[in-house]
Every structure is written in C-alpha cells, then in structure tokens.
PDB file of N, CA and C in Angstrom:
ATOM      1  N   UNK A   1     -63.196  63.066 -29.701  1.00  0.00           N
ATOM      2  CA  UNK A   1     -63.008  64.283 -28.928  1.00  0.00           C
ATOM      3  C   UNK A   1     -64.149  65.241 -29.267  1.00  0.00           C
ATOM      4  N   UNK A   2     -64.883  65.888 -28.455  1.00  0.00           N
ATOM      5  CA  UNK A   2     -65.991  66.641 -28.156  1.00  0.00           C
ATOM      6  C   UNK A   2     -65.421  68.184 -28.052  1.00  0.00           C
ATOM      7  N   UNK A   3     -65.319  69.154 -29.097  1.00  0.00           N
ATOM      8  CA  UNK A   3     -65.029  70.230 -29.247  1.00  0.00           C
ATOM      9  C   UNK A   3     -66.027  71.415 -29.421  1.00  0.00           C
ATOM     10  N   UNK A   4     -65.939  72.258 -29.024  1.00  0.00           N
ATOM     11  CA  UNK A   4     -67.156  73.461 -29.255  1.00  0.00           C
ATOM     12  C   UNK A   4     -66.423  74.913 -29.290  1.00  0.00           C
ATOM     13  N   UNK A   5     -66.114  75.607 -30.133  1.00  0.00           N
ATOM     14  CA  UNK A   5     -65.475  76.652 -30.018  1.00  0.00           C
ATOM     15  C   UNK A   5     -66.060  77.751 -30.582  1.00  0.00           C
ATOM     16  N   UNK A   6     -67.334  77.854 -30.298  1.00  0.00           N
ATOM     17  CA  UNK A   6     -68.165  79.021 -30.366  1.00  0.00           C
ATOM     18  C   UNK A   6     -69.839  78.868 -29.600  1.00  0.00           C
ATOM     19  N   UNK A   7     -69.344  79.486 -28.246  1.00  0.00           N
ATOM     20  CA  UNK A   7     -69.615  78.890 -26.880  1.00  0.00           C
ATOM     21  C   UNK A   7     -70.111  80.491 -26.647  1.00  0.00           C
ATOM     22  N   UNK A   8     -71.909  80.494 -26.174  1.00  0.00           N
ATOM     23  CA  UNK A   8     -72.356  81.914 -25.878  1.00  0.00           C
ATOM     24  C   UNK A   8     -72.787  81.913 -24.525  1.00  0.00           C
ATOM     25  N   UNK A   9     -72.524  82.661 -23.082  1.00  0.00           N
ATOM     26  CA  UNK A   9     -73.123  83.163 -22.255  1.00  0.00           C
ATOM     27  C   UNK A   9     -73.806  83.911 -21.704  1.00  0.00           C
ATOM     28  N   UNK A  10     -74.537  84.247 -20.770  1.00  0.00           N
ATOM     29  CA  UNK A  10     -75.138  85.549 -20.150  1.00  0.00           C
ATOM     30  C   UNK A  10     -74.439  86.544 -20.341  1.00  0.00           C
ATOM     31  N   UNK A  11     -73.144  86.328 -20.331  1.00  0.00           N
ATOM     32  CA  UNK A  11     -72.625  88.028 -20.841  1.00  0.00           C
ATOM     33  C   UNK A  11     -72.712  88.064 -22.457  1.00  0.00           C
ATOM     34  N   UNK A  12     -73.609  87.736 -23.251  1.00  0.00           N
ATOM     35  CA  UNK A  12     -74.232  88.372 -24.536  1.00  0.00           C
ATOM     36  C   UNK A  12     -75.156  87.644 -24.540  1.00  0.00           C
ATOM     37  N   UNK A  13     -75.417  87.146 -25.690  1.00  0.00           N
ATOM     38  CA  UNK A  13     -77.026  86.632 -25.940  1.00  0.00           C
ATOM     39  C   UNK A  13     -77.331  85.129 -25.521  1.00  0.00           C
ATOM     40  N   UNK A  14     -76.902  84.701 -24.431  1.00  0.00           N
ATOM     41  CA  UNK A  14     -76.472  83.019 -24.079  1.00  0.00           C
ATOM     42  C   UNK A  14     -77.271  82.786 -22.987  1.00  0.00           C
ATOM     43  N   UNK A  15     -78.398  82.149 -22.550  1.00  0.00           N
ATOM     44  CA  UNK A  15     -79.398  82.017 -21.865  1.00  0.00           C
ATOM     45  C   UNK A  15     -78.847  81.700 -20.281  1.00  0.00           C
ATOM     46  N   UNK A  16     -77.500  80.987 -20.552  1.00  0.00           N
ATOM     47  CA  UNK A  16     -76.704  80.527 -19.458  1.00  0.00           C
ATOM     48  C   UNK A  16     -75.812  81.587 -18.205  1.00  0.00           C
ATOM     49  N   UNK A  17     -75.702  81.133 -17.451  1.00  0.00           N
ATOM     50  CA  UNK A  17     -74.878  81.641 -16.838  1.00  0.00           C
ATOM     51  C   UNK A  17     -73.204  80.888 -17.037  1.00  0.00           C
ATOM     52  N   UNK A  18     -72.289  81.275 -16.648  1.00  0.00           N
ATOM     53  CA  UNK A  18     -70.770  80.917 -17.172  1.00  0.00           C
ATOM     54  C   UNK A  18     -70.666  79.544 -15.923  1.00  0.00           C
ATOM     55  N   UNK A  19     -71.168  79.595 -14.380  1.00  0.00           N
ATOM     56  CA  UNK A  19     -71.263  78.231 -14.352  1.00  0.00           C
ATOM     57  C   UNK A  19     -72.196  77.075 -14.874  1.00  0.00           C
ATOM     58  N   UNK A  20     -73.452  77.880 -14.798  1.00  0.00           N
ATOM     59  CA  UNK A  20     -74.159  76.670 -16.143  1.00  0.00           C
ATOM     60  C   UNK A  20     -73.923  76.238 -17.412  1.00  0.00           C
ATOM     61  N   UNK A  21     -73.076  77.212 -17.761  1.00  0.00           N
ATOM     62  CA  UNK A  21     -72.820  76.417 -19.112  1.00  0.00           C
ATOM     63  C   UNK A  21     -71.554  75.155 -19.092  1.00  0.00           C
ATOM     64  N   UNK A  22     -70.742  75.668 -17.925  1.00  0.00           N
ATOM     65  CA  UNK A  22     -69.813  74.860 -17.759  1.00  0.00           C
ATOM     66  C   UNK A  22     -69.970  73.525 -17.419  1.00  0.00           C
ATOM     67  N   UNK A  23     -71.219  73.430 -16.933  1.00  0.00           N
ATOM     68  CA  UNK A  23     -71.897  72.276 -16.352  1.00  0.00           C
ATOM     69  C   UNK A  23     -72.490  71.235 -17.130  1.00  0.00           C
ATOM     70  N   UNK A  24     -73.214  71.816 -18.256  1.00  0.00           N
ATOM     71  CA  UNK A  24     -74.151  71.764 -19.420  1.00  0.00           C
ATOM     72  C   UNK A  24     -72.513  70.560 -20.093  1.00  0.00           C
ATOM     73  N   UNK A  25     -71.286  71.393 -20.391  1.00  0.00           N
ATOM     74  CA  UNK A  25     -71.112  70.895 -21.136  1.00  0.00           C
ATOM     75  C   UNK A  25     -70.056  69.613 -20.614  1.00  0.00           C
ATOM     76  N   UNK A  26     -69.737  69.664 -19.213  1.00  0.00           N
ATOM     77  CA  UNK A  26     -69.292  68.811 -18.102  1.00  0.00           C
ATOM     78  C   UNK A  26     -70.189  67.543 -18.537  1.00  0.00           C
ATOM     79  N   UNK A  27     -71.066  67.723 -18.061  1.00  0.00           N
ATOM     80  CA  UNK A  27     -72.305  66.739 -18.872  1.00  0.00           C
ATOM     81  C   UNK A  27     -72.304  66.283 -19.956  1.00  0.00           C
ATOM     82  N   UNK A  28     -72.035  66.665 -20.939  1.00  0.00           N
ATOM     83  CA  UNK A  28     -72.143  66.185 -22.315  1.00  0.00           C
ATOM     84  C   UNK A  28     -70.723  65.736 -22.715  1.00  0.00           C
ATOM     85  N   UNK A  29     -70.041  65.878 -21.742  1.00  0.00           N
ATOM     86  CA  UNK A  29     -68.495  64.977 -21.986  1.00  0.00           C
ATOM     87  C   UNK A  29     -67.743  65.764 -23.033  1.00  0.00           C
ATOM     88  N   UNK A  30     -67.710  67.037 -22.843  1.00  0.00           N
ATOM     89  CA  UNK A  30     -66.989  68.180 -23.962  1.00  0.00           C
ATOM     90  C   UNK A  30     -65.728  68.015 -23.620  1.00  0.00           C
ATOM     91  N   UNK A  31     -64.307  68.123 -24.548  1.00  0.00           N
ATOM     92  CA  UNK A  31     -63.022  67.869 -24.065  1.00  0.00           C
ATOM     93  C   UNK A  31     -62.405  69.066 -24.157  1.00  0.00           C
ATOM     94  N   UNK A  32     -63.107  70.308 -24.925  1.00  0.00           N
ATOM     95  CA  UNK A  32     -62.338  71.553 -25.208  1.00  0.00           C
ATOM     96  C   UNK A  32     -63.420  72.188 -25.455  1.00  0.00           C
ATOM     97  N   UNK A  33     -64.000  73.331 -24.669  1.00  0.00           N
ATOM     98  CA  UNK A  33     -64.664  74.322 -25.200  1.00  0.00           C
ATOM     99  C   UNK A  33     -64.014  76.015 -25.468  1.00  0.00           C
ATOM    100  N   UNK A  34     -64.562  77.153 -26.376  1.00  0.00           N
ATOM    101  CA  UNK A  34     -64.380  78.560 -26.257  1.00  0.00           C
ATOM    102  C   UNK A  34     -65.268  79.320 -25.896  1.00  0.00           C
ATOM    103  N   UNK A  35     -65.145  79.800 -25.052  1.00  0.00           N
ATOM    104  CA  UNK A  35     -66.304  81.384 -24.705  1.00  0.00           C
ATOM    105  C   UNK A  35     -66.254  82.433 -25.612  1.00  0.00           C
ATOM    106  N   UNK A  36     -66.980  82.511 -26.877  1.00  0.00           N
ATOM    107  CA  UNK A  36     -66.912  83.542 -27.439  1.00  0.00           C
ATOM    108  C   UNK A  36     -68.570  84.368 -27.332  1.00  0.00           C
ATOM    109  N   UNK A  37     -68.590  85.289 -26.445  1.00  0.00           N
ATOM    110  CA  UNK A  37     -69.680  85.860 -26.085  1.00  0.00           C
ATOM    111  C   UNK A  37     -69.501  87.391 -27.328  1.00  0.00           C
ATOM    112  N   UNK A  38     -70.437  87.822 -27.670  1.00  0.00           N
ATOM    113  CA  UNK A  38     -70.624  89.162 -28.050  1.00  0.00           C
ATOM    114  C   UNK A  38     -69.606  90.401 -27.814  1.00  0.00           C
ATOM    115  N   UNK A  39     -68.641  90.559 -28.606  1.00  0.00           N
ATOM    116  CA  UNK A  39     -68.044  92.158 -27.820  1.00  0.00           C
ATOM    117  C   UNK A  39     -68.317  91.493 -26.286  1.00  0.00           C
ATOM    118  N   UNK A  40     -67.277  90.786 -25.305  1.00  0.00           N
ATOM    119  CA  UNK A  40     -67.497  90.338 -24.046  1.00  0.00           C
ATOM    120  C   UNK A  40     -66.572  89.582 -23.978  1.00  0.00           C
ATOM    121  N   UNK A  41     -65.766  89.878 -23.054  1.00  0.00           N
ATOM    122  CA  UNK A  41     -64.889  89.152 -22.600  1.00  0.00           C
ATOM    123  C   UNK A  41     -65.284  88.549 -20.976  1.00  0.00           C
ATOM    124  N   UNK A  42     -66.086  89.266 -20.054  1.00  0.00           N
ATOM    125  CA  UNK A  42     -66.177  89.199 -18.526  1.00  0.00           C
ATOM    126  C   UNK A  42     -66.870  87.573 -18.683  1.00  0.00           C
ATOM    127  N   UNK A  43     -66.940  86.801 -19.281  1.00  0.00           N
ATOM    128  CA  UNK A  43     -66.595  85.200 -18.645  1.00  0.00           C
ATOM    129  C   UNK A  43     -66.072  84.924 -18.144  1.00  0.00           C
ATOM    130  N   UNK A  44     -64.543  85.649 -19.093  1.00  0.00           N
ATOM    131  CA  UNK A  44     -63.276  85.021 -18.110  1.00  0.00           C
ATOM    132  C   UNK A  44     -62.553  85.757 -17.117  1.00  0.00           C
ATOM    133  N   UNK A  45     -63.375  86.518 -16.649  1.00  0.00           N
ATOM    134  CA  UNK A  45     -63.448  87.338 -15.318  1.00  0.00           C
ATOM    135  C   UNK A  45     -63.770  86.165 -14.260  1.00  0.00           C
ATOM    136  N   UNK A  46     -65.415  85.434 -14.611  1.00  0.00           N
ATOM    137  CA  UNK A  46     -65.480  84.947 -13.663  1.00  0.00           C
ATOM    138  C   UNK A  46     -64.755  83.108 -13.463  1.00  0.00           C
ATOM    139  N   UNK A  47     -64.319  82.931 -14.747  1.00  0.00           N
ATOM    140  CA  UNK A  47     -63.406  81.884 -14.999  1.00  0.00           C
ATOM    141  C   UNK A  47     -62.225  82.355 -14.211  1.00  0.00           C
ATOM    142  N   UNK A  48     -61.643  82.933 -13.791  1.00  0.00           N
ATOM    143  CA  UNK A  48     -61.092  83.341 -12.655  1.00  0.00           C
ATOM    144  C   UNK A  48     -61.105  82.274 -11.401  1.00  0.00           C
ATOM    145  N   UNK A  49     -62.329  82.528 -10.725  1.00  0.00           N
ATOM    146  CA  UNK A  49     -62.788  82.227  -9.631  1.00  0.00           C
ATOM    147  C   UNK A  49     -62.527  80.629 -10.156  1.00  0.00           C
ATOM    148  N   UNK A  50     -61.933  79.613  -9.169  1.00  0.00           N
ATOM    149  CA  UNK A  50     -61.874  78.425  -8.919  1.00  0.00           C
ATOM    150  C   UNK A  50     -62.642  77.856  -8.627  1.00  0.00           C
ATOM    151  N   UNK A  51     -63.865  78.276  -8.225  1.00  0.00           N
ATOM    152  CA  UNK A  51     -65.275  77.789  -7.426  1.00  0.00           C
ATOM    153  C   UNK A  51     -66.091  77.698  -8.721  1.00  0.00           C
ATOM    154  N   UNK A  52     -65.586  78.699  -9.905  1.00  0.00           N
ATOM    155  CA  UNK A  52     -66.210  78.788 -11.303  1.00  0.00           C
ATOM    156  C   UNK A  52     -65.815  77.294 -11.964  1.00  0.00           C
ATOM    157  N   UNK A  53     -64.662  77.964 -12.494  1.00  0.00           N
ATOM    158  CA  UNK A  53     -63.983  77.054 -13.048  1.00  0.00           C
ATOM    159  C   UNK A  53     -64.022  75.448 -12.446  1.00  0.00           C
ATOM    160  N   UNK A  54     -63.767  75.144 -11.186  1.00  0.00           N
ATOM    161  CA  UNK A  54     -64.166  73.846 -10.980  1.00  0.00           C
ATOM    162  C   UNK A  54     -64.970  72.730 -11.874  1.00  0.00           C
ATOM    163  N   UNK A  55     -66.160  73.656 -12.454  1.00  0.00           N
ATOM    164  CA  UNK A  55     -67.559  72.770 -13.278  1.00  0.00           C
ATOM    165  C   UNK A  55     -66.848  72.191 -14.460  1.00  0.00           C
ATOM    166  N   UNK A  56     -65.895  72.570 -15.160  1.00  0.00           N
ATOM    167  CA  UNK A  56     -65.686  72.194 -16.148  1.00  0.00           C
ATOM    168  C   UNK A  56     -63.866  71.415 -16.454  1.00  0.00           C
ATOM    169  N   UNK A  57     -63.960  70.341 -16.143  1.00  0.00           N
ATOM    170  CA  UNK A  57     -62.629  69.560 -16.367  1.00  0.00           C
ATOM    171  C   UNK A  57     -61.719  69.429 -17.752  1.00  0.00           C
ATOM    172  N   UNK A  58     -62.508  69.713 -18.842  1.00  0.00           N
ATOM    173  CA  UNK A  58     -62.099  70.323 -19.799  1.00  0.00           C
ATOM    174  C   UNK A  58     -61.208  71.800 -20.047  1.00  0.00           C
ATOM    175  N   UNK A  59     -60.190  71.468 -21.526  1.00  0.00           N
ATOM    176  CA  UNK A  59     -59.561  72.821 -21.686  1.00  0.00           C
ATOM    177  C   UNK A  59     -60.876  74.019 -22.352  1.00  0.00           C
ATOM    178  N   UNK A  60     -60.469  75.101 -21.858  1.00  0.00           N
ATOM    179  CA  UNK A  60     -60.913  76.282 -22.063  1.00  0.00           C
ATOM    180  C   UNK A  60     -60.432  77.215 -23.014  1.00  0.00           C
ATOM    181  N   UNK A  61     -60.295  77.358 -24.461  1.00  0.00           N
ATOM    182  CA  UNK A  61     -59.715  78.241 -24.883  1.00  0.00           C
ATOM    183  C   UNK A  61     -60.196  79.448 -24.953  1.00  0.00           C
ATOM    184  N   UNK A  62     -59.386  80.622 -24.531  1.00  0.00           N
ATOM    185  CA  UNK A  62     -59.708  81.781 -24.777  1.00  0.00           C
ATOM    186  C   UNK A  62     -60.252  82.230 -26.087  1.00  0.00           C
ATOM    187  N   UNK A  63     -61.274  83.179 -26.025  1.00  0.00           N
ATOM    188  CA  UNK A  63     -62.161  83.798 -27.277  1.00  0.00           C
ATOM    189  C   UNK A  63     -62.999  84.951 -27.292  1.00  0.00           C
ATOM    190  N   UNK A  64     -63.417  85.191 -28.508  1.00  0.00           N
ATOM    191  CA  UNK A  64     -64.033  86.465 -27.930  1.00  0.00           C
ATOM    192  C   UNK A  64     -64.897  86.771 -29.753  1.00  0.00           C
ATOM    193  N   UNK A  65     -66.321  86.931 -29.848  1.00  0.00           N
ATOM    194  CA  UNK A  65     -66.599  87.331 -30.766  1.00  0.00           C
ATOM    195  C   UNK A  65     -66.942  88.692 -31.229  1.00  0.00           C
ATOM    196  N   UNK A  66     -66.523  89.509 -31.770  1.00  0.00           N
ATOM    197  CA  UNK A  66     -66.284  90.822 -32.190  1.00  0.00           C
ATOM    198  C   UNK A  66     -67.063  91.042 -33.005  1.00  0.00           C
ATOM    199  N   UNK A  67     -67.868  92.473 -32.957  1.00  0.00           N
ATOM    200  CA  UNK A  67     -68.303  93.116 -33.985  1.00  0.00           C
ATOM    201  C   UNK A  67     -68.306  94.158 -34.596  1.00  0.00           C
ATOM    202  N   UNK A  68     -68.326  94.204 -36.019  1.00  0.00           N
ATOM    203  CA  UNK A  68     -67.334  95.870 -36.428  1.00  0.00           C
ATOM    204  C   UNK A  68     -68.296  96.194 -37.523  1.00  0.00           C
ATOM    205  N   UNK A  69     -68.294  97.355 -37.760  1.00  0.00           N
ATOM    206  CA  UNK A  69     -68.806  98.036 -38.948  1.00  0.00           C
ATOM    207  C   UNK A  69     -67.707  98.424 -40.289  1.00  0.00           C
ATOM    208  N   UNK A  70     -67.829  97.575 -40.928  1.00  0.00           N
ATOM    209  CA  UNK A  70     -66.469  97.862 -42.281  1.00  0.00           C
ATOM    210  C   UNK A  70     -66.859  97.926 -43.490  1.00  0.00           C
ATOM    211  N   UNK A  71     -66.685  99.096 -43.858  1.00  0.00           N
ATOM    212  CA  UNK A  71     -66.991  99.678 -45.372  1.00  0.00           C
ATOM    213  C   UNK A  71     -68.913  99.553 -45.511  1.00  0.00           C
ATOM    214  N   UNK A  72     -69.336 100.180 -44.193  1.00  0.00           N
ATOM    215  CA  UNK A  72     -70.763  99.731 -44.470  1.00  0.00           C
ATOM    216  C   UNK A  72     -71.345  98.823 -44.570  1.00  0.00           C
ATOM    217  N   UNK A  73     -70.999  97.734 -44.016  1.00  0.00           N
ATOM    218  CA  UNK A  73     -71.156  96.439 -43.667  1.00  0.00           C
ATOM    219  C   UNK A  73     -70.618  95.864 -42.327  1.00  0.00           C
ATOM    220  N   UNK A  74     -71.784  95.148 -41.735  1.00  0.00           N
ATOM    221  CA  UNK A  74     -71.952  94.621 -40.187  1.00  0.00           C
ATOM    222  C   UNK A  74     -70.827  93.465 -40.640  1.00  0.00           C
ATOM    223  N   UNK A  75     -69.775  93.052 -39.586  1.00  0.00           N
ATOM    224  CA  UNK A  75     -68.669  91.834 -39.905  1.00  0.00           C
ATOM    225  C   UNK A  75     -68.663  91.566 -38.506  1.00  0.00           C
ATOM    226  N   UNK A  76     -68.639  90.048 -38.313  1.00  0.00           N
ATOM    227  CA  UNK A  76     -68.841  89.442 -37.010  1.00  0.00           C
ATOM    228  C   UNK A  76     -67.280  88.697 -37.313  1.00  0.00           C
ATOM    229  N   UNK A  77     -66.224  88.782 -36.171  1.00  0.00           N
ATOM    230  CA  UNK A  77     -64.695  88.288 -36.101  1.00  0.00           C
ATOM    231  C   UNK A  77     -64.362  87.438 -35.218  1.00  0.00           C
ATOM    232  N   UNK A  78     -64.933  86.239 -35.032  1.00  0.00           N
ATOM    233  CA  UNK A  78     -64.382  84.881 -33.843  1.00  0.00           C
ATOM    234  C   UNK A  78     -63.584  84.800 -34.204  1.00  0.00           C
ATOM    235  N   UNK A  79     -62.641  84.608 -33.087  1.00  0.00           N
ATOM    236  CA  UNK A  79     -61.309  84.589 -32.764  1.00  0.00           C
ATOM    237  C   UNK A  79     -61.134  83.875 -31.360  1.00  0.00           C
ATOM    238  N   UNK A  80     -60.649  82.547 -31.343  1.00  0.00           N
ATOM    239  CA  UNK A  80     -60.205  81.421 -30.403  1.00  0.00           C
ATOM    240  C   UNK A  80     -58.658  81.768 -30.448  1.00  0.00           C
ATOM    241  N   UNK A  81     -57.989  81.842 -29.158  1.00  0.00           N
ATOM    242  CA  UNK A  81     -56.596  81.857 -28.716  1.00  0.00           C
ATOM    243  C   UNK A  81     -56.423  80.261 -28.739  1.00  0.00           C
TER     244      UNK A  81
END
C-alpha cells in the first residue's frame, strides 16, 4: 500500500495545482494520500468539485499543516483526520 500523508499544493509552497497533484499521484499508484498545505485548507474547497476529485481514485484524508509561534519558537503541527 502506497501512502503519503504530507501532501503540498499551490495553495502553499507546492509547485502543483490540486488537480495535478492528484494526477501525479493517480500515476504512481498511491492508495491514500493527505493535503497538508501551509496554514491552508482551500484544497479541499476545490476537492469539492467532482470534476476535481475525479483524478484521484484513492482515499483522501483530511489535513492541514499549521504554524504557530510558542514560547518564542516557530512549531510546525500536521495533523491528518
């Protein structure tokens, strides 16, 4: 099983767009990927759209990578539903 659960798009620093990446990994025979983009959730805005979502026959888990400032220190928080 082909898993990836720290998965970046155009909505943060991810060269891809949310159907290219879906495609990318359609291709590479992925069985479960996560979108965890930057402080960004609007992937799954367009994961929405069925015309989106189509590219990728694989499960999708929800995600989201967070960033916080704590006690003076930068902390990055992935978090897969």
């Amino acid at each position: 099983m082909a898993i990836d659960l720290h998965v970046h798009t155009n909505h943060s620093d991810g060269l891809s767009s949310v159907k290219d990446t879906l495609i990318g990994f359609e291709n590479h025979a992925f069985d479960v990927i996560s979108i965890t983009d930057h402080d960004s959730i609007g992937a799954y805005a367009e994961l929405e759209n069925p015309d989106v979502r189509k590219f990728f026959s694989g499960k999708i888990l929800n995600g989201c990578e967070v960033t916080a400032l704590v006690g003076g220190y930068w902390c990055i928080y992935l978090h897969t539903v």
